[in-house]
N, C-alpha and C. Protein backbone atom coordinates (compact mmCIF):
# COMPACT_ATOMS: atom_id res chain seq x y z
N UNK A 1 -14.98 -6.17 20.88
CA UNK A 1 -15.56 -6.36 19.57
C UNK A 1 -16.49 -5.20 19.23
N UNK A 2 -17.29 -5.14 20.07
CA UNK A 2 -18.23 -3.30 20.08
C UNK A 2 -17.24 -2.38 19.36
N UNK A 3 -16.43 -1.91 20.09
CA UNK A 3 -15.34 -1.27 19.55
C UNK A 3 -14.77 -1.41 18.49
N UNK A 4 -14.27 -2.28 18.05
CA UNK A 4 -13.98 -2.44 16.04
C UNK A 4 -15.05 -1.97 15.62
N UNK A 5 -16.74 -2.65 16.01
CA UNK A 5 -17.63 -2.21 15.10
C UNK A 5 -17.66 -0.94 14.89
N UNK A 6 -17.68 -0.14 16.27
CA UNK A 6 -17.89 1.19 16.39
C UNK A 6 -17.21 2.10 15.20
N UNK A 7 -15.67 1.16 15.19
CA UNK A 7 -14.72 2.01 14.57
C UNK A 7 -14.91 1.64 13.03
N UNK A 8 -15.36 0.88 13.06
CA UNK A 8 -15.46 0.44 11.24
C UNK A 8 -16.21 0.90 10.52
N UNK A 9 -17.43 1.32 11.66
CA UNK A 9 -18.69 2.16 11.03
C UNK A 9 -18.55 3.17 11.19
N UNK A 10 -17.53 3.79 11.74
CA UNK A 10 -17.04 5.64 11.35
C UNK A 10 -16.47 5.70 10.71
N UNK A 11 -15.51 4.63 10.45
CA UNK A 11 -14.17 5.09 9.02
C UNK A 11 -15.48 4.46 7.86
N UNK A 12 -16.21 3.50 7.78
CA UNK A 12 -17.27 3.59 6.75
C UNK A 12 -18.21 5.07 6.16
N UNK A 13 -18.84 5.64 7.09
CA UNK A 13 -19.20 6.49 7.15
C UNK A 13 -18.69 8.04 7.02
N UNK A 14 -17.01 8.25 6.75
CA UNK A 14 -16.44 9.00 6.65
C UNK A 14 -16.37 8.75 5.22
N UNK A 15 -15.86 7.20 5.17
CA UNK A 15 -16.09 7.16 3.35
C UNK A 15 -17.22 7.81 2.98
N UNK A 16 -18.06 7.18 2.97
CA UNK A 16 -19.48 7.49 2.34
C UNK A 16 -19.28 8.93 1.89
N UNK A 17 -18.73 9.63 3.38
CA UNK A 17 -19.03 11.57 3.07
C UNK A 17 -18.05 11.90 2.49
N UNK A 18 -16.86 11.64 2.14
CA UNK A 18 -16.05 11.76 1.32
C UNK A 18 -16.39 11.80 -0.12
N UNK A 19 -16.76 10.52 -0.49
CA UNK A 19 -17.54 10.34 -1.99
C UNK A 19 -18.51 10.91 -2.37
N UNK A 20 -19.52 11.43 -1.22
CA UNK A 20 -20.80 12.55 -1.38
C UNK A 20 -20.00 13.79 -2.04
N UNK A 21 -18.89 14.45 -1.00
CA UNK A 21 -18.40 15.22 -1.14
C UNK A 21 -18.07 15.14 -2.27
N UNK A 22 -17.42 14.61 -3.09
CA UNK A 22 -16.25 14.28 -4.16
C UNK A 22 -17.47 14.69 -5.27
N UNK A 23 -18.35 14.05 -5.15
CA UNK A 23 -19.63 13.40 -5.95
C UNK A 23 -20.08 15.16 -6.41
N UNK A 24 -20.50 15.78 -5.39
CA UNK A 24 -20.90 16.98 -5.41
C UNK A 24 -20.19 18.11 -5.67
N UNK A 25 -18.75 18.06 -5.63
CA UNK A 25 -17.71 19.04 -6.60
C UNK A 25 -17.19 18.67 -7.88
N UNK A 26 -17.62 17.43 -8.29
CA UNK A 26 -17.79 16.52 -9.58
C UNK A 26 -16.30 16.25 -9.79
N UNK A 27 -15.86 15.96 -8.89
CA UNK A 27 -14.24 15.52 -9.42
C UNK A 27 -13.63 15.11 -7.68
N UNK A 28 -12.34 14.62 -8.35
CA UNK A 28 -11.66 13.39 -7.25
C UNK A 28 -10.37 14.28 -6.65
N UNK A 29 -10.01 14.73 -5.93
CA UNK A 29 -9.36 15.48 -5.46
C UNK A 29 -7.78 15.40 -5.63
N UNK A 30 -6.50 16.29 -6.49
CA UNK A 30 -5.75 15.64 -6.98
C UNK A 30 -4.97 14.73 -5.84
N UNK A 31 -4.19 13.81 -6.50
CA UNK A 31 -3.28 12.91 -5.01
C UNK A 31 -2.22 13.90 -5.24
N UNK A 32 -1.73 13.95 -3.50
CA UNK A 32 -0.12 14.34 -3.50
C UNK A 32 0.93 13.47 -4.07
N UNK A 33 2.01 14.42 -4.35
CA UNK A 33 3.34 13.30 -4.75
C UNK A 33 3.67 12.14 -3.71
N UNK A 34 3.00 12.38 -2.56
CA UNK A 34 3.62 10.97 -1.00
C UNK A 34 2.19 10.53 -1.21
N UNK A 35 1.50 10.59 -1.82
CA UNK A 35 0.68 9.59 -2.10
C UNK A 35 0.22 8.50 -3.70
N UNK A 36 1.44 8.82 -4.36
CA UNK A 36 0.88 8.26 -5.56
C UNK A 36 1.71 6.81 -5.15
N UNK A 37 2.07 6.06 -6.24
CA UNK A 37 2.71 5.10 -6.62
C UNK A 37 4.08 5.21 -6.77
N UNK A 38 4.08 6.23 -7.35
CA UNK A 38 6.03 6.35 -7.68
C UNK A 38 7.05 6.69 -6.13
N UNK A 39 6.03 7.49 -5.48
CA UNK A 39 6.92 7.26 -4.29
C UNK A 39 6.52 6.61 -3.23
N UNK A 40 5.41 5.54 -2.99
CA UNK A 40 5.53 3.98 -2.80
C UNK A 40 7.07 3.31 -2.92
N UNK A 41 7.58 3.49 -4.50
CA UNK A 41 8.24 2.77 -5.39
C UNK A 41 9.60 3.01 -4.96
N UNK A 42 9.97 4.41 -4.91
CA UNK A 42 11.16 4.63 -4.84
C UNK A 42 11.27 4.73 -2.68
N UNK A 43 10.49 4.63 -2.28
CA UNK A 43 10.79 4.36 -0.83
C UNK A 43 11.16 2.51 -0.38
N UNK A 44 10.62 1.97 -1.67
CA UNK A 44 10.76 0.19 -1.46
C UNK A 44 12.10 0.39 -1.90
N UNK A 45 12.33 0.86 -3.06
CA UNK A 45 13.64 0.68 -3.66
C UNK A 45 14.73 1.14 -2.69
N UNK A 46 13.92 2.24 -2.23
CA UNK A 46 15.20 2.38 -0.89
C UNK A 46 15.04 1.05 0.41
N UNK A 47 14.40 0.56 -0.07
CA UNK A 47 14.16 -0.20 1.53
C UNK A 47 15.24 -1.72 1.14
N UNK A 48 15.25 -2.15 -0.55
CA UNK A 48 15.93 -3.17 -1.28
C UNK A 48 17.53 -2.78 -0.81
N UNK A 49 17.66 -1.86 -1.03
CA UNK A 49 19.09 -1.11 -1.28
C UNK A 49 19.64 -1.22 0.35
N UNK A 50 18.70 -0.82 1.03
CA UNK A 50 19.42 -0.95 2.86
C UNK A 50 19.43 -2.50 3.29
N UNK A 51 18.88 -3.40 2.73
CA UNK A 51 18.62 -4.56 2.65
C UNK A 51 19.51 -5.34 2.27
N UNK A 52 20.17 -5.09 0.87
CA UNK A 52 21.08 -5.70 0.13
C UNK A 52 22.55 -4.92 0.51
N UNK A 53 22.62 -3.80 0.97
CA UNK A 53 24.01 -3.34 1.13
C UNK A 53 24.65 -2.47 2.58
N UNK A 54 25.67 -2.46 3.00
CA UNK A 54 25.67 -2.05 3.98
C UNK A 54 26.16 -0.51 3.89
N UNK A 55 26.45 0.14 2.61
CA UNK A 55 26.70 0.88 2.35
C UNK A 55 25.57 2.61 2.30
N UNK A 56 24.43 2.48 3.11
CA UNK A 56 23.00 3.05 2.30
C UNK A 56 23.62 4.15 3.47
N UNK A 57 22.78 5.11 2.98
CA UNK A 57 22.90 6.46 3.35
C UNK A 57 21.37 7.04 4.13
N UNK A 58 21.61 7.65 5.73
CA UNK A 58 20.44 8.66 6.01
C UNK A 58 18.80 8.12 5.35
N UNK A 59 19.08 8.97 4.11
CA UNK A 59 17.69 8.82 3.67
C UNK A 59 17.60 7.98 3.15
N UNK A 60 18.19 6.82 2.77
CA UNK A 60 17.53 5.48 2.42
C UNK A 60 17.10 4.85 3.52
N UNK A 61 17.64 5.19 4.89
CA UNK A 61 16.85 4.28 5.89
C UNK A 61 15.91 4.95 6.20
N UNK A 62 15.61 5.98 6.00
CA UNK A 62 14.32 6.69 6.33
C UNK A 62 13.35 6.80 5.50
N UNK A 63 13.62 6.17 4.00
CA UNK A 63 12.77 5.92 3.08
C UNK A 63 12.20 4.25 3.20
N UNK A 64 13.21 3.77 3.21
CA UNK A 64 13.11 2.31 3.83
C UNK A 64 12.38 2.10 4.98
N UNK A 65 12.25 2.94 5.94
CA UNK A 65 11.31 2.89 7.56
C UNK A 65 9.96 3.26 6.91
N UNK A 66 9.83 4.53 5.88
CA UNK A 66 8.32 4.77 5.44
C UNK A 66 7.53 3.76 4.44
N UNK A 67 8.76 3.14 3.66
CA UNK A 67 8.14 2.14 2.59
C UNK A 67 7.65 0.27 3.72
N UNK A 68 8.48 0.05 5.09
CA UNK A 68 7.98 -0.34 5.56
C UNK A 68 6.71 -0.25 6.49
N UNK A 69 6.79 0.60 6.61
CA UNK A 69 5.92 1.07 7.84
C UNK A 69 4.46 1.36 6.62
N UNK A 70 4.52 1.24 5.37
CA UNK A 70 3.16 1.35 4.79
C UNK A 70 2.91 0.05 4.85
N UNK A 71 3.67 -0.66 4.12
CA UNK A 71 3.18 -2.05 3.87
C UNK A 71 2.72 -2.89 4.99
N UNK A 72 3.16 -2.60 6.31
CA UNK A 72 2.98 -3.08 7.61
C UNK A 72 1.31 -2.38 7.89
N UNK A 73 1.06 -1.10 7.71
CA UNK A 73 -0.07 -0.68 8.14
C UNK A 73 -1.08 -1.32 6.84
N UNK A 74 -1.03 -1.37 6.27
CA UNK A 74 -1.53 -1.49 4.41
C UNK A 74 -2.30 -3.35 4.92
N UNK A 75 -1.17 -4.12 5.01
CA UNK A 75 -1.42 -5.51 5.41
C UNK A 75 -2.08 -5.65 7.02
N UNK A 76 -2.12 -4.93 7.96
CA UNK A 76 -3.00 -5.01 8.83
C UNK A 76 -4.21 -4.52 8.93
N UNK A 77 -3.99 -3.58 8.20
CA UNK A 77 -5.72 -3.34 8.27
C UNK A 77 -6.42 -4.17 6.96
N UNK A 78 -6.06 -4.70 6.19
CA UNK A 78 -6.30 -6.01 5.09
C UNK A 78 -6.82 -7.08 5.98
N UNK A 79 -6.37 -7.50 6.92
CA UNK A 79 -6.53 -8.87 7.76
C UNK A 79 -7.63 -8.70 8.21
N UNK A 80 -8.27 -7.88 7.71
CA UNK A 80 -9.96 -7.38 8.88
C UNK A 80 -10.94 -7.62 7.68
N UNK A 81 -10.23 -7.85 6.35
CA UNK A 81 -11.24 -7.87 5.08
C UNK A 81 -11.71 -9.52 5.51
N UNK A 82 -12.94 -9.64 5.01
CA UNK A 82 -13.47 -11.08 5.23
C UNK A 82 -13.34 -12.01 4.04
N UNK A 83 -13.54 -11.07 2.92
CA UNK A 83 -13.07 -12.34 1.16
C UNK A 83 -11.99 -11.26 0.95
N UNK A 84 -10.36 -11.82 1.22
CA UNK A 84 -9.43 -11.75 0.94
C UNK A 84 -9.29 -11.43 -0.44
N UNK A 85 -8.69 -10.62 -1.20
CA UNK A 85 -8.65 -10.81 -2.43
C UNK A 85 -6.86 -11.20 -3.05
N UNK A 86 -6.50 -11.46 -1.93
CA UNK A 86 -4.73 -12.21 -1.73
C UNK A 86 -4.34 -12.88 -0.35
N UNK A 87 -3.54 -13.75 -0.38
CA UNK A 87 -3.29 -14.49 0.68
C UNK A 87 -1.78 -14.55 0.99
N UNK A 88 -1.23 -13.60 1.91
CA UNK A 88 0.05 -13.65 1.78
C UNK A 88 1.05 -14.50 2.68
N UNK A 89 0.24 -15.66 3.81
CA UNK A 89 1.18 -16.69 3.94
C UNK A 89 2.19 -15.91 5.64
N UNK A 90 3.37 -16.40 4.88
CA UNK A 90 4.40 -16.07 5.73
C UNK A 90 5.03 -14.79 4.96
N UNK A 91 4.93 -14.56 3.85
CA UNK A 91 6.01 -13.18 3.36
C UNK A 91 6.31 -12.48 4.29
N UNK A 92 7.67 -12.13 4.44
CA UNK A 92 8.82 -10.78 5.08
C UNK A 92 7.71 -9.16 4.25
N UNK A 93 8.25 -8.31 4.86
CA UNK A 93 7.49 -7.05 4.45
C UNK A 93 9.11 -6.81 3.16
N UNK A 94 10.19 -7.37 3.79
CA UNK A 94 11.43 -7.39 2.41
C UNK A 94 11.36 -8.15 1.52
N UNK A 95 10.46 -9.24 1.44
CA UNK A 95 9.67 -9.82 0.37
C UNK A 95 8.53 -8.69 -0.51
N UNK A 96 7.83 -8.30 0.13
CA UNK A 96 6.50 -7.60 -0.15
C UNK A 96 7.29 -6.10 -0.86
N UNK A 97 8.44 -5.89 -0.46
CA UNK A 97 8.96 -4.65 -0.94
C UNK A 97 9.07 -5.06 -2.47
N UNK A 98 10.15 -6.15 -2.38
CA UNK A 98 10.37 -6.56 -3.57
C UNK A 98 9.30 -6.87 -4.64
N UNK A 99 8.38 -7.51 -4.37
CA UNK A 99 7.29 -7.78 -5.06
C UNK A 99 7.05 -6.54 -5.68
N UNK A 100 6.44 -5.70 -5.01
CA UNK A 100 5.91 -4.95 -5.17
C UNK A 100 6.68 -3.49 -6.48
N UNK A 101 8.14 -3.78 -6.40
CA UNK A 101 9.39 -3.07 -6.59
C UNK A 101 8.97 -3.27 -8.18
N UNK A 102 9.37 -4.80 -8.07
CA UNK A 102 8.79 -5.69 -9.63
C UNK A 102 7.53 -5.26 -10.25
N UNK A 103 6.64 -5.52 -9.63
CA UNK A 103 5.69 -4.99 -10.32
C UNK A 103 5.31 -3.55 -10.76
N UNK A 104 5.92 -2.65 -10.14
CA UNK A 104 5.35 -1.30 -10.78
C UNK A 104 6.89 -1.08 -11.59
N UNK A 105 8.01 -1.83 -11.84
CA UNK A 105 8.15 -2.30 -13.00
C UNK A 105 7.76 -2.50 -14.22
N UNK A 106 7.05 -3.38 -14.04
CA UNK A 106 6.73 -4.27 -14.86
C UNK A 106 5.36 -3.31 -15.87
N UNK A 107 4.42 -2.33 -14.60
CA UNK A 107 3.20 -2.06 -14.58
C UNK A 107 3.34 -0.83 -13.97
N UNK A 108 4.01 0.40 -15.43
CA UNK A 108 4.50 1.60 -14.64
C UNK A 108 2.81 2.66 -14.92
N UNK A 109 1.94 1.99 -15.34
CA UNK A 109 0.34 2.49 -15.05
C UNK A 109 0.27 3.18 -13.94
N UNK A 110 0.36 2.15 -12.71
CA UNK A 110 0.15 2.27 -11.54
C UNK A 110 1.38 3.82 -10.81
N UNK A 111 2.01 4.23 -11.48
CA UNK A 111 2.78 5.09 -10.94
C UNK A 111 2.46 6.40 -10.29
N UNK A 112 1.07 7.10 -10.74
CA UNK A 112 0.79 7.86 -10.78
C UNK A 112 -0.50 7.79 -10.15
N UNK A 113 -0.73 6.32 -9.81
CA UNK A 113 -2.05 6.24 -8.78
C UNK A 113 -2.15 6.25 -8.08
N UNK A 114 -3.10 5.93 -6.48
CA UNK A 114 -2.52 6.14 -4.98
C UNK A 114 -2.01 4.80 -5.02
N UNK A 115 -0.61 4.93 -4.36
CA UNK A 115 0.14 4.12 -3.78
C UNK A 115 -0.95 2.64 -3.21
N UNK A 116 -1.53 2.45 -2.66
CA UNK A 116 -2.41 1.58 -2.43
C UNK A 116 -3.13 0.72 -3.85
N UNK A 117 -3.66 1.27 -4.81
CA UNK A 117 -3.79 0.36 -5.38
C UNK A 117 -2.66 -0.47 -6.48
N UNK A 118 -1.53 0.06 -6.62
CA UNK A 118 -0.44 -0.46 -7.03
C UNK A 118 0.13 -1.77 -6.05
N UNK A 119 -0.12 -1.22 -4.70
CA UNK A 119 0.32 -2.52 -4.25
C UNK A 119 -0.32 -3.52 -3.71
N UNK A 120 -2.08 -3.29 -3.78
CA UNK A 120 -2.94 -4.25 -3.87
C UNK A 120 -2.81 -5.45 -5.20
N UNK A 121 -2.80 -4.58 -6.16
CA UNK A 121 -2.69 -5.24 -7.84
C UNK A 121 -1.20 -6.26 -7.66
N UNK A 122 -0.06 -5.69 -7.27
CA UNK A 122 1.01 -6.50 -7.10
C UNK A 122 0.86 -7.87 -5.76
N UNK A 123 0.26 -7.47 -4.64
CA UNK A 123 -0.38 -8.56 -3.84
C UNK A 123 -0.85 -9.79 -4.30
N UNK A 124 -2.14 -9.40 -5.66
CA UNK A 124 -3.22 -10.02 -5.81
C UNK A 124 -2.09 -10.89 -6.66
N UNK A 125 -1.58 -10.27 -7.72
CA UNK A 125 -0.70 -11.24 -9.23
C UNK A 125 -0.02 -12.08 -7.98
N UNK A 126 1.00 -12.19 -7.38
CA UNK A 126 1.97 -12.75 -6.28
C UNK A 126 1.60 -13.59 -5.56
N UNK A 127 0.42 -13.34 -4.90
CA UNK A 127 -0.31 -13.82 -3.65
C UNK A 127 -1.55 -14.23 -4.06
N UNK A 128 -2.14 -15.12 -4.70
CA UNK A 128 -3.53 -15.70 -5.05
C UNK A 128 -3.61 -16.27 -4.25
N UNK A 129 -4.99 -16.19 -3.87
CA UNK A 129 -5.59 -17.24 -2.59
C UNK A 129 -6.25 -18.64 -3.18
N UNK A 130 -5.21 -19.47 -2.63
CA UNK A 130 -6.32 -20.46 -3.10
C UNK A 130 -7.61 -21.21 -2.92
N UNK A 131 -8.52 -21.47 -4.00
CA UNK A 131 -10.13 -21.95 -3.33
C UNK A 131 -9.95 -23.20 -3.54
């Protein structure tokens, strides 16, 4: 348990200097294209497509391994938040693709933002916790 703390209060503290930083060159540093939303989007869509057909090619399973492998890291380090701001139950991460597929759909805002808060926002609509 020492150890989480240890570690929570350095990745805290890295924030902090990050935002100092940010704060003090007066601007937010641009996101890369593997970090916005749209290619979130089109790595789920590849992950739907290897899912639904047996026909997928190379790089859809390798888009499909990265669009899982976020949502897998994305939702575990979530489980450490103490007020949840979604409750996702039993969902498949081929559930969570889909969700998520739909919503920046639905909510092509998020396309161009970091990948993370597009699929927090799609979590939260999907997955309400109930009080």
């Amino acid at each position: 348990m020492a150890i989480l703390k240890t570690i929570v209060t350095c990745c805290g503290l890295m924030i902090l200097l990050s935002f100092a930083a940010i704060k003090a060159h007066g601007q937010m540093p641009p996101l890369s294209d593997r970090d916005k939303g749209s290619s979130l989007f089109q790595q789920c869509k590849a992950d739907i497509r290897v899912t639904d057909s047996a026909a997928e090619s190379d790089a859809d399973r390798y888009s499909a391994l990265q669009c899982v492998g976020y949502l897998q890291g994305f939702t575990d380090a979530y489980a450490l938040v103490t007020e949840p701001r979604f409750c996702l139950g039993d969902a498949s991460f081929g559930t969570l693709a889909r969700v998520y597929v739909k919503y920046m759909e639905d909510n092509p805002k998020y396309m161009d933002m970091h990948r993370g808060i597009g699929f927090m926002e799609a979590l939260k609509n999907a997955y309400p916790c109930q009080k």
